[in-house]
Protein backbone atom coordinates (compact mmCIF):
# COMPACT_ATOMS: atom_id res chain seq x y z
CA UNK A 1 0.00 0.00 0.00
CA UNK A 2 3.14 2.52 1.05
CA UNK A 3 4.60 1.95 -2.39
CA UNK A 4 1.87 2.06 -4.38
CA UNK A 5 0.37 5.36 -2.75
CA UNK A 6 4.02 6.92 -2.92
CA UNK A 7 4.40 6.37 -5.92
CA UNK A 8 1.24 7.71 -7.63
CA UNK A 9 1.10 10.65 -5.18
CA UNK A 10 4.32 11.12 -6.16
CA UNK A 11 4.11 11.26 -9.81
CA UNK A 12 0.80 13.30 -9.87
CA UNK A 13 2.26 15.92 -7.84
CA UNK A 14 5.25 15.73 -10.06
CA UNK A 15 3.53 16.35 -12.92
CA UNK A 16 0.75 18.82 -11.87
CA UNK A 17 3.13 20.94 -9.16
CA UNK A 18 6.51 20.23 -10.47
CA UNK A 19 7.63 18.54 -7.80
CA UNK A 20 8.58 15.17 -6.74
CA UNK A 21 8.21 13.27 -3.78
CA UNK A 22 10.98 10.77 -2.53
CA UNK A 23 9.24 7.72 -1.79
CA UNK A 24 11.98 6.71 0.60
CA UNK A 25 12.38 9.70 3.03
CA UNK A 26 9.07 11.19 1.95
CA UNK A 27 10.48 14.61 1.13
CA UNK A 28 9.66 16.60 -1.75
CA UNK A 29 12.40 17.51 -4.02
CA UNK A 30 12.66 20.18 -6.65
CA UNK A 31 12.52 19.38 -10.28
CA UNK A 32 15.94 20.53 -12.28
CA UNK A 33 15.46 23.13 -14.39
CA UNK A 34 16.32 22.47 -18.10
CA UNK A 35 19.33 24.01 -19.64
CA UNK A 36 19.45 27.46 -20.82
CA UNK A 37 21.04 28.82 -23.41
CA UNK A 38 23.28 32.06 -22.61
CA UNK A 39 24.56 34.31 -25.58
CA UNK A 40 28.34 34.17 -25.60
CA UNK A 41 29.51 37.29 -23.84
CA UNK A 42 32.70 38.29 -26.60
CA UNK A 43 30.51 38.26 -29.56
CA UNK A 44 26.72 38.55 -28.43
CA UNK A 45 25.53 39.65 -31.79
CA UNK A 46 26.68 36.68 -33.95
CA UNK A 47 24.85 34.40 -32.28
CA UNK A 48 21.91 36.07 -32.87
CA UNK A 49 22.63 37.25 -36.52
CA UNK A 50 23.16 33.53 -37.45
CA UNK A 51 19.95 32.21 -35.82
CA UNK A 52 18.05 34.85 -37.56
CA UNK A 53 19.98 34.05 -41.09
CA UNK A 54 18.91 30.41 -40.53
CA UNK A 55 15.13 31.45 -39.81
CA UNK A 56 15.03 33.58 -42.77
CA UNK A 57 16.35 31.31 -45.42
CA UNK A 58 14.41 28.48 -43.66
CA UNK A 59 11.17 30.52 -44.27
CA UNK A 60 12.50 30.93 -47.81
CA UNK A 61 13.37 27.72 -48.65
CA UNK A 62 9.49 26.35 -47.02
CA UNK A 63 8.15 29.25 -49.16
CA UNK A 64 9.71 28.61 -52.45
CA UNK A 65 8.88 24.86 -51.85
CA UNK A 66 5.06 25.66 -51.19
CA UNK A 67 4.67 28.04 -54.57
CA UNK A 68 6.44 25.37 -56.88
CA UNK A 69 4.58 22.57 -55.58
CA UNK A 70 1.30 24.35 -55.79
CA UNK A 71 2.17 24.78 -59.58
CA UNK A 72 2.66 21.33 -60.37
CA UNK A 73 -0.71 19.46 -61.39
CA UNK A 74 -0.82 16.82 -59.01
CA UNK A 75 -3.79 15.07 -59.54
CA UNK A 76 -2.96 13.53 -56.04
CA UNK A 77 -3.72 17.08 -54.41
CA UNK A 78 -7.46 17.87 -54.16
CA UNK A 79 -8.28 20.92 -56.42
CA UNK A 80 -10.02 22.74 -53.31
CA UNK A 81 -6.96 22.27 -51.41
CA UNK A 82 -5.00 23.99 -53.84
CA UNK A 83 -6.89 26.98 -54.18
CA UNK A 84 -6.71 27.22 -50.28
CA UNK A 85 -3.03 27.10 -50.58
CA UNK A 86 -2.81 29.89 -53.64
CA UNK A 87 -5.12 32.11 -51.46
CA UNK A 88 -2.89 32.12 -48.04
CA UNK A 89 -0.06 32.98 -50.09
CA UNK A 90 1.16 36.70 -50.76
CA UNK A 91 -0.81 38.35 -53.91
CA UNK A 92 2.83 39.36 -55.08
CA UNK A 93 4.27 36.11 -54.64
CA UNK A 94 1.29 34.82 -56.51
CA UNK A 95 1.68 37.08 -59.56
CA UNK A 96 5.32 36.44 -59.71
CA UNK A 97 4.85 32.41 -59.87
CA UNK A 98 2.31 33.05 -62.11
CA UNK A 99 4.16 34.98 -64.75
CA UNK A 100 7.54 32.55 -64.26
CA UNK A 101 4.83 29.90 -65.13
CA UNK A 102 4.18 31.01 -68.83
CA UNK A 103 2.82 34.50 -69.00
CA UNK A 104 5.96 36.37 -69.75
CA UNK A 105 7.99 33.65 -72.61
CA UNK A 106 11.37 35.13 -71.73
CA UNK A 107 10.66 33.93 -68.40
CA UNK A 108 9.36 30.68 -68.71
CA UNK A 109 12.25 28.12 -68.07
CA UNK A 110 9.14 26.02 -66.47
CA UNK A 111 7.54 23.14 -67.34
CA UNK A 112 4.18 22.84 -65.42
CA UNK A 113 2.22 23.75 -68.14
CA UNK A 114 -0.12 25.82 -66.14
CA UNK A 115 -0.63 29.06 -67.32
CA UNK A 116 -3.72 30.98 -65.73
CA UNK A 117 -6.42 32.57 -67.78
CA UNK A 118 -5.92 36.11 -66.82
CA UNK A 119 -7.54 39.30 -67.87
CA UNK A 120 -6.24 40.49 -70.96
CA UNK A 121 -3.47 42.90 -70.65
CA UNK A 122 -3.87 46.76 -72.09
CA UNK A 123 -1.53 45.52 -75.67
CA UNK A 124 -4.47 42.54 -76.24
CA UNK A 125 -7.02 45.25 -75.72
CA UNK A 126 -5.42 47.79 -78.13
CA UNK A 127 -4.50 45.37 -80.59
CA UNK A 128 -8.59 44.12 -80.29
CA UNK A 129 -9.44 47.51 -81.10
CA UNK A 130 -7.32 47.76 -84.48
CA UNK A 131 -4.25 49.68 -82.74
CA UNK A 132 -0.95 48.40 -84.19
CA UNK A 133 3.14 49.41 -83.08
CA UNK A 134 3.77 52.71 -84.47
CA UNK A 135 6.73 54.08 -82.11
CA UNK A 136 9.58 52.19 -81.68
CA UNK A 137 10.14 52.01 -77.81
CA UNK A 138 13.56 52.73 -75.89
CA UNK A 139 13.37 51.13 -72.28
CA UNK A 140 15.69 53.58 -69.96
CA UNK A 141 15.55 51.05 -66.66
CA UNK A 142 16.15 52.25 -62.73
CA UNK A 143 19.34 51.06 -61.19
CA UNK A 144 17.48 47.88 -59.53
CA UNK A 145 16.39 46.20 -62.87
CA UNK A 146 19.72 47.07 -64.51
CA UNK A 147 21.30 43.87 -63.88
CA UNK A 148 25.21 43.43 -63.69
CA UNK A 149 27.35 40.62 -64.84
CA UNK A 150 31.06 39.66 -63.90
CA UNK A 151 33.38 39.95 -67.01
CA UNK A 152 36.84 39.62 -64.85
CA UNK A 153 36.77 38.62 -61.57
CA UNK A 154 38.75 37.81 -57.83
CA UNK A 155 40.07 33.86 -57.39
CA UNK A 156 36.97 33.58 -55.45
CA UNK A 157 34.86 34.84 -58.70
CA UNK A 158 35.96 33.45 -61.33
CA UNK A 159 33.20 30.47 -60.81
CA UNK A 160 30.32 33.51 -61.69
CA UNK A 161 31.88 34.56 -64.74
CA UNK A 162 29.00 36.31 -66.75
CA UNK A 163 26.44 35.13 -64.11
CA UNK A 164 24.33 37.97 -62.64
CA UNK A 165 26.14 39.91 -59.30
CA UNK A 166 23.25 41.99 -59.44
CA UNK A 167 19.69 40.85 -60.11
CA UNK A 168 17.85 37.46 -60.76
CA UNK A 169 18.75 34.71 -58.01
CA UNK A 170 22.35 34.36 -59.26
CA UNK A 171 23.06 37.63 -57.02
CA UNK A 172 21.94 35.41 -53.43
CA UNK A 173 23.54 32.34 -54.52
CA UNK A 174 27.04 34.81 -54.70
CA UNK A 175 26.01 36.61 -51.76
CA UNK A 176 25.09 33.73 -49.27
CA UNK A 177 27.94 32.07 -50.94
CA UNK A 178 30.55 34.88 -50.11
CA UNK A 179 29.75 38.30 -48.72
CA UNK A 180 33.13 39.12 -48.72
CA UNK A 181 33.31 38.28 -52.50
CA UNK A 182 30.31 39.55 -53.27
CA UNK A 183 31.20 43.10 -51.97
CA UNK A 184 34.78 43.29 -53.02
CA UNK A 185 33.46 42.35 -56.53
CA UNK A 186 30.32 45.19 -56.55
CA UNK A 187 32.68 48.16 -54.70
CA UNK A 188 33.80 50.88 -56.58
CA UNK A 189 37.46 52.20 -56.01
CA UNK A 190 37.49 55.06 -54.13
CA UNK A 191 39.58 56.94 -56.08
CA UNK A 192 38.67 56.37 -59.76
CA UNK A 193 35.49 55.35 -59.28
CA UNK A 194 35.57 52.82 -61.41
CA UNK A 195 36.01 49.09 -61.20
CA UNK A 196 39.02 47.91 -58.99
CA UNK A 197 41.60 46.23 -60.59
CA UNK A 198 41.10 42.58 -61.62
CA UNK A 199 37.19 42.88 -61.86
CA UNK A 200 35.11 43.94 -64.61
CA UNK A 201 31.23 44.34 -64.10
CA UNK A 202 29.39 45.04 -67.10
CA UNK A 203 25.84 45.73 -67.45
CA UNK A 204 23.48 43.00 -68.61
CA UNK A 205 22.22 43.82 -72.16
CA UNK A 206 18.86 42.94 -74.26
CA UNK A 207 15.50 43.06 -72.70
CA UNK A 208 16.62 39.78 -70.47
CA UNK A 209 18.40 42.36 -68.42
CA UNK A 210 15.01 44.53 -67.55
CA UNK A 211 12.68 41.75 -67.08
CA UNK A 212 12.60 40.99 -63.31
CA UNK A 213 15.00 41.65 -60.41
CA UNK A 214 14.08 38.60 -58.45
CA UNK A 215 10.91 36.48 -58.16
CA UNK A 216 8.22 38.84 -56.87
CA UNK A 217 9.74 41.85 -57.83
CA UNK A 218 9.00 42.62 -61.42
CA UNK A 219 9.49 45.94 -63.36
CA UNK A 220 9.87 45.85 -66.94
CA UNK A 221 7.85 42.46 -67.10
CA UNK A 222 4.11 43.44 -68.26
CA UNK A 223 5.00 46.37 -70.04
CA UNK A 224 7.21 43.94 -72.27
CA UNK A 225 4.08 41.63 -72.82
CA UNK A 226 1.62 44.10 -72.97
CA UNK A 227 3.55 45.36 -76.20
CA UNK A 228 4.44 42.21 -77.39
CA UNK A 229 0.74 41.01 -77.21
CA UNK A 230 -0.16 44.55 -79.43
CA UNK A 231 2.55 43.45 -81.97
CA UNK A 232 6.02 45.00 -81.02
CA UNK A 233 8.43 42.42 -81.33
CA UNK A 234 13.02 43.03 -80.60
CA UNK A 235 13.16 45.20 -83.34
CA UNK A 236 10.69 47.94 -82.07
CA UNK A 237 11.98 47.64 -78.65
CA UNK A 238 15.15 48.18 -77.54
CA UNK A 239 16.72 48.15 -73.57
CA UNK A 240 19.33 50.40 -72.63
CA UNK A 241 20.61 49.01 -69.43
CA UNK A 242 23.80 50.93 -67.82
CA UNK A 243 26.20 49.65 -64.87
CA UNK A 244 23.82 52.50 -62.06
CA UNK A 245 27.02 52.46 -59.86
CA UNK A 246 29.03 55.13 -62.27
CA UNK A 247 28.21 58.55 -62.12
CA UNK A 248 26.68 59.92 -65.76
CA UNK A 249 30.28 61.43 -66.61
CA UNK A 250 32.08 58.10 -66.26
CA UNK A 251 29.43 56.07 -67.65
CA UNK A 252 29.78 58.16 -70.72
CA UNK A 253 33.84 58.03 -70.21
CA UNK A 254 33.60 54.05 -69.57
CA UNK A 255 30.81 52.73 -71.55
CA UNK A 256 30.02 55.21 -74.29
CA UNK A 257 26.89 54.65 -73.10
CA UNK A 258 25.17 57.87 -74.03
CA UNK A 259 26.41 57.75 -77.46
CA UNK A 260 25.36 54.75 -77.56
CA UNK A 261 21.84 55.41 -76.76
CA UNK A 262 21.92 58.30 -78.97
CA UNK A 263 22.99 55.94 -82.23
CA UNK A 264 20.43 52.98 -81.03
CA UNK A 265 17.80 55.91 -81.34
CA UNK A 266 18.86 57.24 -84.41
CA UNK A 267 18.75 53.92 -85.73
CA UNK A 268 15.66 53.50 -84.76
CA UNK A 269 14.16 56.47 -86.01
CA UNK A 270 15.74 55.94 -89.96
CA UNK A 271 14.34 51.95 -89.99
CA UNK A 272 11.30 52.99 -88.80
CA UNK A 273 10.62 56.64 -89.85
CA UNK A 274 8.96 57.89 -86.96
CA UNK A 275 10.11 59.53 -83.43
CA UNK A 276 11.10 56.90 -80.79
CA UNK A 277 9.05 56.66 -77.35
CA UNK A 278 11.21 56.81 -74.44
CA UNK A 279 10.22 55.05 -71.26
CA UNK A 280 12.24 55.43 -68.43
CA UNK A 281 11.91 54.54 -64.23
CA UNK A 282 13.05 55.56 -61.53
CA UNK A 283 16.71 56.44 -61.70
CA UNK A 284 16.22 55.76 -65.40
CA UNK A 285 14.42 59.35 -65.62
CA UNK A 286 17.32 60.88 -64.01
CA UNK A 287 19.37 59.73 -67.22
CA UNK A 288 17.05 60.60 -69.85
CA UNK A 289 17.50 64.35 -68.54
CA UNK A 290 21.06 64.09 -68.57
CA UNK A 291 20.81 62.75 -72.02
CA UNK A 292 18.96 65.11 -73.00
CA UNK A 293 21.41 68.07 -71.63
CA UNK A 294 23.84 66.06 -73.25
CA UNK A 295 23.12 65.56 -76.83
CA UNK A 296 22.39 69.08 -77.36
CA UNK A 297 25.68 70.50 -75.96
CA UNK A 298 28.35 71.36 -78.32
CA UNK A 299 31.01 69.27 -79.07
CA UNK A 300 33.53 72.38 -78.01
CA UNK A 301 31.41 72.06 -74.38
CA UNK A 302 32.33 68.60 -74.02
């Protein structure tokens, strides 16, 4: 009877108190406290910076998983179930997946076959309406949908040669990869302002280069299919990316770049015998204006 009562009483107050009785001496005895974890008293910080690192690509990784499984057609997966799933997910992750998935061609390297039926864009609607291209189009991007490429690169580089250091996924694959790299390879020399030596970053060219920044964050994207789907095609539009971390004097010095843009316009203009359309965003704008300061100064003025 002794044993059996001390032990029961024992292990219900153990679990509903948090204690536990001896059942030997009869005396109650505190339950150990579980470990805790301290953060190291040198370097606090770290600790916490590479807990929150693994959270954050953990969420990532469980996000990325969820979209791309939700686009393949399992037949397996009940068709309510995945309209739940599309609905708790972000609107802007949703529109992203959805144009990787077949509604911008450039930017379908997928397979799923599972395009939505969308709303037609504003090109379907002109082009219903008997509108056709008229103005060739010049695409002046911002400095986040420029994307940059590695030409010439550091030992620890050399692996990313013309991958992107700026833009697409590429960029957090080199990042995650090697910060240290990564920066050394995307800093500007002081002093020139230029490239350091040893590493050449060049801007992305063609319309490739304007499309998207990274899944979810999409500039250039629907305006591109909006005048393809009214009949423009790569010889009515052309994208005039620049490397956004030289000033407008070296970029000029550098890259030629504004007499560049000034011959891809006048080339434009003599195939196509009408003025050219400029569309520029974001810091984009800023270099239209310059342009347009620049191509009417003198050639005495510089």
């Amino acid at each position: 009877k002794g044993t059996t009562k001390g032990t029961t009483k024992g292990t219900t107050k153990g679990t509903t108190k948090g204690t536990t009785k001896d059942t030997t001496t009869g005396t109650k005895a505190k339950r150990v406290p579980s470990a805790t974890k301290y953060l190291p008293p040198s370097k606090p910080w770290t600790a916490v910076r590479g807990e929150f690192l693994k959270r954050i690509g953990l969420f990532c990784v469980c996000t990325v998983v969820a979209v791309y499984l939700r686009a393949i057609p399992l037949r397996a997966i009940p068709g309510a179930f995945q309209n739940r799933v599309e609905k708790s997910m972000p609107p802007w992750l949703n529109s992203s997946m959805h144009l990787l998935n077949g509604n911008v061609p450039a930017l379908n390297y997928t397979s799923f076959g599972n395009a939505r039926k969308e709303s037609p864009s504003p090109g379907a609607l002109a082009k219903k309406e008997g509108r056709t291209p008229k103005h060739p189009v010049v695409i002046v991007p911002g400095f986040v949908s420029s994307g940059l490429e590695l030409w010439e690169g550091l030992t620890c580089g050399k692996h990313f040669f013309r991958q992107r250091m700026w833009g697409t996924p590429a960029m957090a694959r080199a990042y995650f990869t090697d910060r240290a790299c990564w920066m050394a390879h995307m800093r500007l020399d002081p002093d020139t302002g230029l490239d350091p030596v040893g590493i050449k970053l060049r801007a992305v060219t063609g319309l490739e280069a304007v499309d998207w920044f990274v899944p979810g964050y999409f500039v250039w994207g629907k305006v591109i299919e909006s005048l393809g789907d009214v009949g423009y095609d790569p010889n009515s539009i052309h994208a005039a990316t620049f490397d956004w971390r030289l000033s407008p004097d070296q970029l000029e010095k550098r890259d030629g770049y504004f007499t560049r843009l000034k011959s891809s316009i006048e080339t434009l203009v003599a195939i196509h015998k009408v003025p050219v359309a400029l569309l520029a965003h974001s810091y984009g704008d800023q270099l239209v204006r310059y342009f347009m300061n620049w191509v009417e100064t003198d050639f005495a003025d510089g």
